[in-house]
PDB file of N, CA and C in Angstrom:
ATOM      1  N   UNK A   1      11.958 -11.656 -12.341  1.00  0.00           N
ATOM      2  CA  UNK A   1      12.008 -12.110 -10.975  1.00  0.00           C
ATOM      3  C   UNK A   1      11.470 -11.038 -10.027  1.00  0.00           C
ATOM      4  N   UNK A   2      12.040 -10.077 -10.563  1.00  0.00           N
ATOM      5  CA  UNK A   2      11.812  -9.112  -9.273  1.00  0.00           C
ATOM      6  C   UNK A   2       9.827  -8.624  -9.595  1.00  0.00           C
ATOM      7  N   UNK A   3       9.031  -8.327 -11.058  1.00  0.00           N
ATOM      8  CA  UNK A   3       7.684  -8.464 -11.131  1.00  0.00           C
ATOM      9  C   UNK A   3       7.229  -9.456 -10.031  1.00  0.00           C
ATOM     10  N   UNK A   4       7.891 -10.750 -10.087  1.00  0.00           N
ATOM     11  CA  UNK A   4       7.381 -11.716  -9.792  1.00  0.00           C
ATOM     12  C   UNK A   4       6.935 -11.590  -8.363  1.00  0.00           C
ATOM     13  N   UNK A   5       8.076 -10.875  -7.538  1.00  0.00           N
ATOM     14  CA  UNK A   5       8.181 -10.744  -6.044  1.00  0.00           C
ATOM     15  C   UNK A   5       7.105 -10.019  -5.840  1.00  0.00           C
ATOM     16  N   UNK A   6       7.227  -8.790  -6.503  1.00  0.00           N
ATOM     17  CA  UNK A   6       5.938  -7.308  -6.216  1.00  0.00           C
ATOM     18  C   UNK A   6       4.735  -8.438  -6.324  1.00  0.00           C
ATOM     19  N   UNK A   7       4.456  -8.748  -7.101  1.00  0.00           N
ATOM     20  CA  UNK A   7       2.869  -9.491  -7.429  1.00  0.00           C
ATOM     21  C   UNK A   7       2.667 -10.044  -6.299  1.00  0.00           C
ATOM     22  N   UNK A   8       3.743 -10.893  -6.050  1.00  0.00           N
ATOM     23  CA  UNK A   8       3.262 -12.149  -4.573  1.00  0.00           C
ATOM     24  C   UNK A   8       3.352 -11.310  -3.438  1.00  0.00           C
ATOM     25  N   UNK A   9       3.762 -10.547  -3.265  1.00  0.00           N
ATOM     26  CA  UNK A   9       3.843  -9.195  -1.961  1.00  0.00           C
ATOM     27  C   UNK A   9       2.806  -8.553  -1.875  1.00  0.00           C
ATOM     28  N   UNK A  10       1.987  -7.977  -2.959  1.00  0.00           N
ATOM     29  CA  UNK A  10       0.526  -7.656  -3.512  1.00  0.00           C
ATOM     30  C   UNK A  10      -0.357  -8.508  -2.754  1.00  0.00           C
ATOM     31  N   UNK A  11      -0.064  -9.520  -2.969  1.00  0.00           N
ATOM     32  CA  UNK A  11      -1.313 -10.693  -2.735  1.00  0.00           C
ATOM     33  C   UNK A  11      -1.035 -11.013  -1.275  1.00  0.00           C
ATOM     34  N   UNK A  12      -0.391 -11.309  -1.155  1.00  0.00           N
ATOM     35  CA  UNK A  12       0.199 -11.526   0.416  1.00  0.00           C
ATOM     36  C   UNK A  12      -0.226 -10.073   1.385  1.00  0.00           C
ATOM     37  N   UNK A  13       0.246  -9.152   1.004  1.00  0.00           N
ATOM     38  CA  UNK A  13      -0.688  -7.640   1.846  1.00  0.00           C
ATOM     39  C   UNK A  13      -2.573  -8.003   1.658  1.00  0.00           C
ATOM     40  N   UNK A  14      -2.690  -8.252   0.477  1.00  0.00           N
ATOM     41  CA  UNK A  14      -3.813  -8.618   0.167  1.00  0.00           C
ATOM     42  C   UNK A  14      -4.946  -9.260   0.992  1.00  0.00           C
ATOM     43  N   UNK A  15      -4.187 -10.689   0.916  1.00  0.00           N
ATOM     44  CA  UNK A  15      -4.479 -11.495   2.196  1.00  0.00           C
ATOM     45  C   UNK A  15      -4.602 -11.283   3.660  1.00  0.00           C
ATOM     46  N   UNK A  16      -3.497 -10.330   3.975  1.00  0.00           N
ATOM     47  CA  UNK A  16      -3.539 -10.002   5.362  1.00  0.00           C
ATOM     48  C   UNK A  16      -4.586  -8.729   5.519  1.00  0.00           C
ATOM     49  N   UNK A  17      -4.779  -7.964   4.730  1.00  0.00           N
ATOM     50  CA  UNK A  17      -5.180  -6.687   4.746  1.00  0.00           C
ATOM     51  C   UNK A  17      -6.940  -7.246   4.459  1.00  0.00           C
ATOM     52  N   UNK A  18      -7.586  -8.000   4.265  1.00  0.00           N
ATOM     53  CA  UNK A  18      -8.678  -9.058   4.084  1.00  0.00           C
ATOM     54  C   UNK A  18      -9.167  -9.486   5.552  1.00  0.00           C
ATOM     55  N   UNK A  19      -7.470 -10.300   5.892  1.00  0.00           N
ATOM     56  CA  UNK A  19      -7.980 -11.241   7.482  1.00  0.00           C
ATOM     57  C   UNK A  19      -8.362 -10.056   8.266  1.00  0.00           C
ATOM     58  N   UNK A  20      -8.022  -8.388   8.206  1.00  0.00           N
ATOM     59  CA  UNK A  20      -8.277  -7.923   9.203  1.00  0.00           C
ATOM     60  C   UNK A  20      -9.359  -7.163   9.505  1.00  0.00           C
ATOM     61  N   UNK A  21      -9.482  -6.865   8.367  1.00  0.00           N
ATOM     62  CA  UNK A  21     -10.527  -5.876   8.011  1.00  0.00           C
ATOM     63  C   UNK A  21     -11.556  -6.470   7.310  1.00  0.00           C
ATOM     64  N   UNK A  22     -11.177  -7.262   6.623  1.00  0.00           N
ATOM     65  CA  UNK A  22     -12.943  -8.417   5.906  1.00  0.00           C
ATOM     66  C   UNK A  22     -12.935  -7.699   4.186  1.00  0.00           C
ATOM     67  N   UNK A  23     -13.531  -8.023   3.821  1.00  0.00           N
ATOM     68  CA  UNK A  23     -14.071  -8.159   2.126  1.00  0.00           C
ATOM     69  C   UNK A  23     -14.226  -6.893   1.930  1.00  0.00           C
ATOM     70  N   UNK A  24     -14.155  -5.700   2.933  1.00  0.00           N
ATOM     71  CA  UNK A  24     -14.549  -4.809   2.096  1.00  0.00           C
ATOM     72  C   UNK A  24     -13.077  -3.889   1.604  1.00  0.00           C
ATOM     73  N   UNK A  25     -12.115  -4.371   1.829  1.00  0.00           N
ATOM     74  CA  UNK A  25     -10.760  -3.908   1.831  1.00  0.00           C
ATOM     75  C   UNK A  25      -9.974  -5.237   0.527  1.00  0.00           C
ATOM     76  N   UNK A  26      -9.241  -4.786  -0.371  1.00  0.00           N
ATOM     77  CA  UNK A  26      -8.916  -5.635  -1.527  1.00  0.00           C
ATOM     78  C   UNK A  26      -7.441  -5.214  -2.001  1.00  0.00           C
ATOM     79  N   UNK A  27      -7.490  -5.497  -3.655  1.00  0.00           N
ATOM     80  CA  UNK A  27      -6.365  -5.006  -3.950  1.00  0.00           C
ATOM     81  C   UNK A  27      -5.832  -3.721  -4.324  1.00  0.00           C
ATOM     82  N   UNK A  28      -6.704  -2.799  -4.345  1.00  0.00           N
ATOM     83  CA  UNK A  28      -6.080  -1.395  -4.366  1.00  0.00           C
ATOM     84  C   UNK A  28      -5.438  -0.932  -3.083  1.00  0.00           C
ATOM     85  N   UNK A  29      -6.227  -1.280  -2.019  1.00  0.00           N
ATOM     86  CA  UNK A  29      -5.716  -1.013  -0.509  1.00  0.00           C
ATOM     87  C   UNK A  29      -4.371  -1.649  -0.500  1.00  0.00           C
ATOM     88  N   UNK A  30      -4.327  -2.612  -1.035  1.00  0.00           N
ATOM     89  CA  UNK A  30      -3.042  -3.733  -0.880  1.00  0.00           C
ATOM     90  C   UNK A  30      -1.632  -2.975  -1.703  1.00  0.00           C
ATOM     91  N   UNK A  31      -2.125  -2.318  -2.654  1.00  0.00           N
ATOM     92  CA  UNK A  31      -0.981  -1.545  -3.479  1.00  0.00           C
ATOM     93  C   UNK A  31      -0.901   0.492  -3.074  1.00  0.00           C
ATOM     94  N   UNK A  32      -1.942   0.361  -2.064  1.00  0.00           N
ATOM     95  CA  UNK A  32      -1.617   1.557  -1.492  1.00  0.00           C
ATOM     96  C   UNK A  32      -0.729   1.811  -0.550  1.00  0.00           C
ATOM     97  N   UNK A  33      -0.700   0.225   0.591  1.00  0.00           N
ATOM     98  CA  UNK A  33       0.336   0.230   1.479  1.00  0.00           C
ATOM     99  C   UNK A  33       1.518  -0.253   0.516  1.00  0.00           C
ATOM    100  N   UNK A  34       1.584  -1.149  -0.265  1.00  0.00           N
ATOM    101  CA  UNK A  34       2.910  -1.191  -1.270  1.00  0.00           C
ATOM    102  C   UNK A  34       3.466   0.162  -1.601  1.00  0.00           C
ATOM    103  N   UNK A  35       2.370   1.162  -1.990  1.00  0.00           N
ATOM    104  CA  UNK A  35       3.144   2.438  -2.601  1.00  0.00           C
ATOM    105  C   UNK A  35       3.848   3.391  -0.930  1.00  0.00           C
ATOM    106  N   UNK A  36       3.002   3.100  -0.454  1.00  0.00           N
ATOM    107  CA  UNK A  36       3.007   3.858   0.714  1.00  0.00           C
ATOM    108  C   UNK A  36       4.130   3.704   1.696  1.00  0.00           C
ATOM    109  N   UNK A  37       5.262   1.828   1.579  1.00  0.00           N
ATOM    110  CA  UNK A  37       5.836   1.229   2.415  1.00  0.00           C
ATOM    111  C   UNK A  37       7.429   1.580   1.404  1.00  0.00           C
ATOM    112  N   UNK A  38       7.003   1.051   0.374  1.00  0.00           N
ATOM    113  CA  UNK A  38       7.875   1.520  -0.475  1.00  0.00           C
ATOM    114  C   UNK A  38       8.563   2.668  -1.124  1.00  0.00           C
ATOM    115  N   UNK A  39       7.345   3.480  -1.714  1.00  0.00           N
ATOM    116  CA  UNK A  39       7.752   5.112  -1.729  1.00  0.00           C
ATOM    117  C   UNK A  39       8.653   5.879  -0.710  1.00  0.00           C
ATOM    118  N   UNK A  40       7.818   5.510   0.251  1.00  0.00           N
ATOM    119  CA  UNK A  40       8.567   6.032   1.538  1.00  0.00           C
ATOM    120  C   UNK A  40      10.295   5.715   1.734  1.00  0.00           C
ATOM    121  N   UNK A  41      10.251   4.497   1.843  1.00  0.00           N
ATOM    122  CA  UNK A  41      11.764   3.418   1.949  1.00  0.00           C
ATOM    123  C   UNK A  41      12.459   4.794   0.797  1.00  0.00           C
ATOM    124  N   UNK A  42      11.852   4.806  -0.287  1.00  0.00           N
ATOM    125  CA  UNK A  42      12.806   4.884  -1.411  1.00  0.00           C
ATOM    126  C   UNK A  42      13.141   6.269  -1.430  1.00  0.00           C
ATOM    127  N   UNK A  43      12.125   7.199  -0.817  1.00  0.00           N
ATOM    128  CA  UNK A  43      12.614   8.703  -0.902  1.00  0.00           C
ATOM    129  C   UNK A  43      12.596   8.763   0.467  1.00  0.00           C
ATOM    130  N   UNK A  44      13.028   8.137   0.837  1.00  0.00           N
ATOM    131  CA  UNK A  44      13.837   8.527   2.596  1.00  0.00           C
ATOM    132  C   UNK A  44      15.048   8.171   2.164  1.00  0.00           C
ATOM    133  N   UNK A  45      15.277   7.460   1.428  1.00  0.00           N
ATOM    134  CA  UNK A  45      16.655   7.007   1.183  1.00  0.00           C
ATOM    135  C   UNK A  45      17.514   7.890   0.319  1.00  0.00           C
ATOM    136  N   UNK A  46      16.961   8.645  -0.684  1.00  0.00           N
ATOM    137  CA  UNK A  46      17.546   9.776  -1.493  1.00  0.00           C
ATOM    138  C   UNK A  46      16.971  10.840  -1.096  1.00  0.00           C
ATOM    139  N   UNK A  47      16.496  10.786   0.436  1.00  0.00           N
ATOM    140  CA  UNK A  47      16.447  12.520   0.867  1.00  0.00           C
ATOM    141  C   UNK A  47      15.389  13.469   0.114  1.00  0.00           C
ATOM    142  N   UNK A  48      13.937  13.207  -1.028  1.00  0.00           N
ATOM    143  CA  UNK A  48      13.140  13.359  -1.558  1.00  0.00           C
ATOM    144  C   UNK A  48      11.539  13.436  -1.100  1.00  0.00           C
ATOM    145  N   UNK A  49      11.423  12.902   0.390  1.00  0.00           N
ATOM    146  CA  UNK A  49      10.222  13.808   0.734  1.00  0.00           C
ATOM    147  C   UNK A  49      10.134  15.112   0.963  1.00  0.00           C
ATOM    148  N   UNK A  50       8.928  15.107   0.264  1.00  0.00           N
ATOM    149  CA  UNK A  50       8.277  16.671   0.412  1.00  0.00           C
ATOM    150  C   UNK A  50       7.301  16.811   1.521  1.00  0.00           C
ATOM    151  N   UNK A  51       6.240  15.536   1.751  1.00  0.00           N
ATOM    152  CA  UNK A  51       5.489  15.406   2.950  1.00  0.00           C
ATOM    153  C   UNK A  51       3.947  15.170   2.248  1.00  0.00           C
ATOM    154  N   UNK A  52       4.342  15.327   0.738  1.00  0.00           N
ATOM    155  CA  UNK A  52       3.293  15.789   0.176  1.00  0.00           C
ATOM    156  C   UNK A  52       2.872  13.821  -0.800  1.00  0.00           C
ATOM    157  N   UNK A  53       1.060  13.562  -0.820  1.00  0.00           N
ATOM    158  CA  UNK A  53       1.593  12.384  -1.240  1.00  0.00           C
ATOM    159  C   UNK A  53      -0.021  12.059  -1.711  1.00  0.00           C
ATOM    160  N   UNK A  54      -0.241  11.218  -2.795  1.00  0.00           N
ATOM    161  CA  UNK A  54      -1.090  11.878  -4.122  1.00  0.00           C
ATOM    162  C   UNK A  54      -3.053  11.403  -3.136  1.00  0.00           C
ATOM    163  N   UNK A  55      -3.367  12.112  -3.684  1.00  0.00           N
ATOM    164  CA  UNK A  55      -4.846  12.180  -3.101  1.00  0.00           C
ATOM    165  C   UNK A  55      -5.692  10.809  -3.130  1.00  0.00           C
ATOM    166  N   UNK A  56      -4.984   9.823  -4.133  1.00  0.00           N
ATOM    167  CA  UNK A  56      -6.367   8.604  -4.620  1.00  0.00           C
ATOM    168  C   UNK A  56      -5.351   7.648  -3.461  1.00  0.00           C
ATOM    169  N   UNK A  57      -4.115   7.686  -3.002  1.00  0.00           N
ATOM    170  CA  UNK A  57      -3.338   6.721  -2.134  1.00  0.00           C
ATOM    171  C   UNK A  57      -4.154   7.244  -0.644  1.00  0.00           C
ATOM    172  N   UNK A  58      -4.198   7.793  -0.379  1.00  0.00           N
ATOM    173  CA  UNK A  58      -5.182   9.033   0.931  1.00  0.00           C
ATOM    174  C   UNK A  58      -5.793   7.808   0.886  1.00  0.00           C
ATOM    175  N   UNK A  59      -6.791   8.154  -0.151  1.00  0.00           N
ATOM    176  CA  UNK A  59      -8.806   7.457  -0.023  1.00  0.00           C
ATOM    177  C   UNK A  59      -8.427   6.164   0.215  1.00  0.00           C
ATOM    178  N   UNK A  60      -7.719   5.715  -0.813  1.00  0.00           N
ATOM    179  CA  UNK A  60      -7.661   4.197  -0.581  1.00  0.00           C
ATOM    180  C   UNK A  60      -7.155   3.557   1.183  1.00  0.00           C
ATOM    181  N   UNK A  61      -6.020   4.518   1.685  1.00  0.00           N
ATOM    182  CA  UNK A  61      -5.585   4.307   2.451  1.00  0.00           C
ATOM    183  C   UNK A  61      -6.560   4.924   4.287  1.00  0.00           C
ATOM    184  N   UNK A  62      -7.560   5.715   3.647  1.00  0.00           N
ATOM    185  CA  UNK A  62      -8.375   5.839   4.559  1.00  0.00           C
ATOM    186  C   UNK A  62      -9.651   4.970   4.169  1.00  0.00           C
ATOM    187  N   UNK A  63      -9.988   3.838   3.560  1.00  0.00           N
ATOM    188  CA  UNK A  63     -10.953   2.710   3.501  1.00  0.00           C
ATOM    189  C   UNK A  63     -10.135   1.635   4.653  1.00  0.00           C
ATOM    190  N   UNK A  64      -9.019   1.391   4.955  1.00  0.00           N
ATOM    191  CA  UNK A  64      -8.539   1.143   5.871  1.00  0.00           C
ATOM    192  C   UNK A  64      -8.954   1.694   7.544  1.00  0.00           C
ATOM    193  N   UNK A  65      -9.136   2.780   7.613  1.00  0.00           N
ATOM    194  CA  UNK A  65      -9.729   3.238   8.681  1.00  0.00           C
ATOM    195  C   UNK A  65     -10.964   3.713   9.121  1.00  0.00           C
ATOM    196  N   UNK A  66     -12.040   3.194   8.195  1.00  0.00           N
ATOM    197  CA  UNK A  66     -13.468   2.676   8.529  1.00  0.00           C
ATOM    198  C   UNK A  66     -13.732   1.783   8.939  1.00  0.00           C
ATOM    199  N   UNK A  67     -12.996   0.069   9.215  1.00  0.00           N
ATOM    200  CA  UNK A  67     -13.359  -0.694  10.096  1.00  0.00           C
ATOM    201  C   UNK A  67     -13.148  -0.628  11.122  1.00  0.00           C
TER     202      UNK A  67
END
C-alpha cells in the first residue's frame, strides 16, 4: 500500500512539475522534490540535518530553475 502511494505521488509531482515547466522537466525531477520534501520532513524530525545534501539531487533540482 504504502509503494503504491509513493508511485502515485511520483506521478502526480510528475504531472504538476510538467504543467509548469513543459517536457523538459520529468521523472527524476519528480523524485528529487520527493527526496527533497521527504528527506527533509524525516531528518527534521529526528534532529539529523547536517545541511549537507547529495550532488545528483542539486542538478536535478537545478533543471527546475532553467525555465
Amino acid at each position: 500500500m504504502v509503494t503504491d502511494e509513493f508511485r502515485e505521488w511520483r506521478e502526480i509531482m510528475e504531472q504538476c512539475l510538467i504543467s509548469v515547466y513543459g517536457e523538459e522537466v520529468g521523472k527524476k525531477e519528480a523524485e528529487a522534490m520527493m527526496i527533497l520534501i521527504s528527506g527533509t520532513f524525516l531528518c527534521n524530525y529526528n534532529r539529523a540535518l547536517t545541511g549537507q545534501i547529495n550532488d545528483n539531487i542539486i542538478g536535478y533540482l537545478a533543471n527546475l530553475a532553467k525555465s
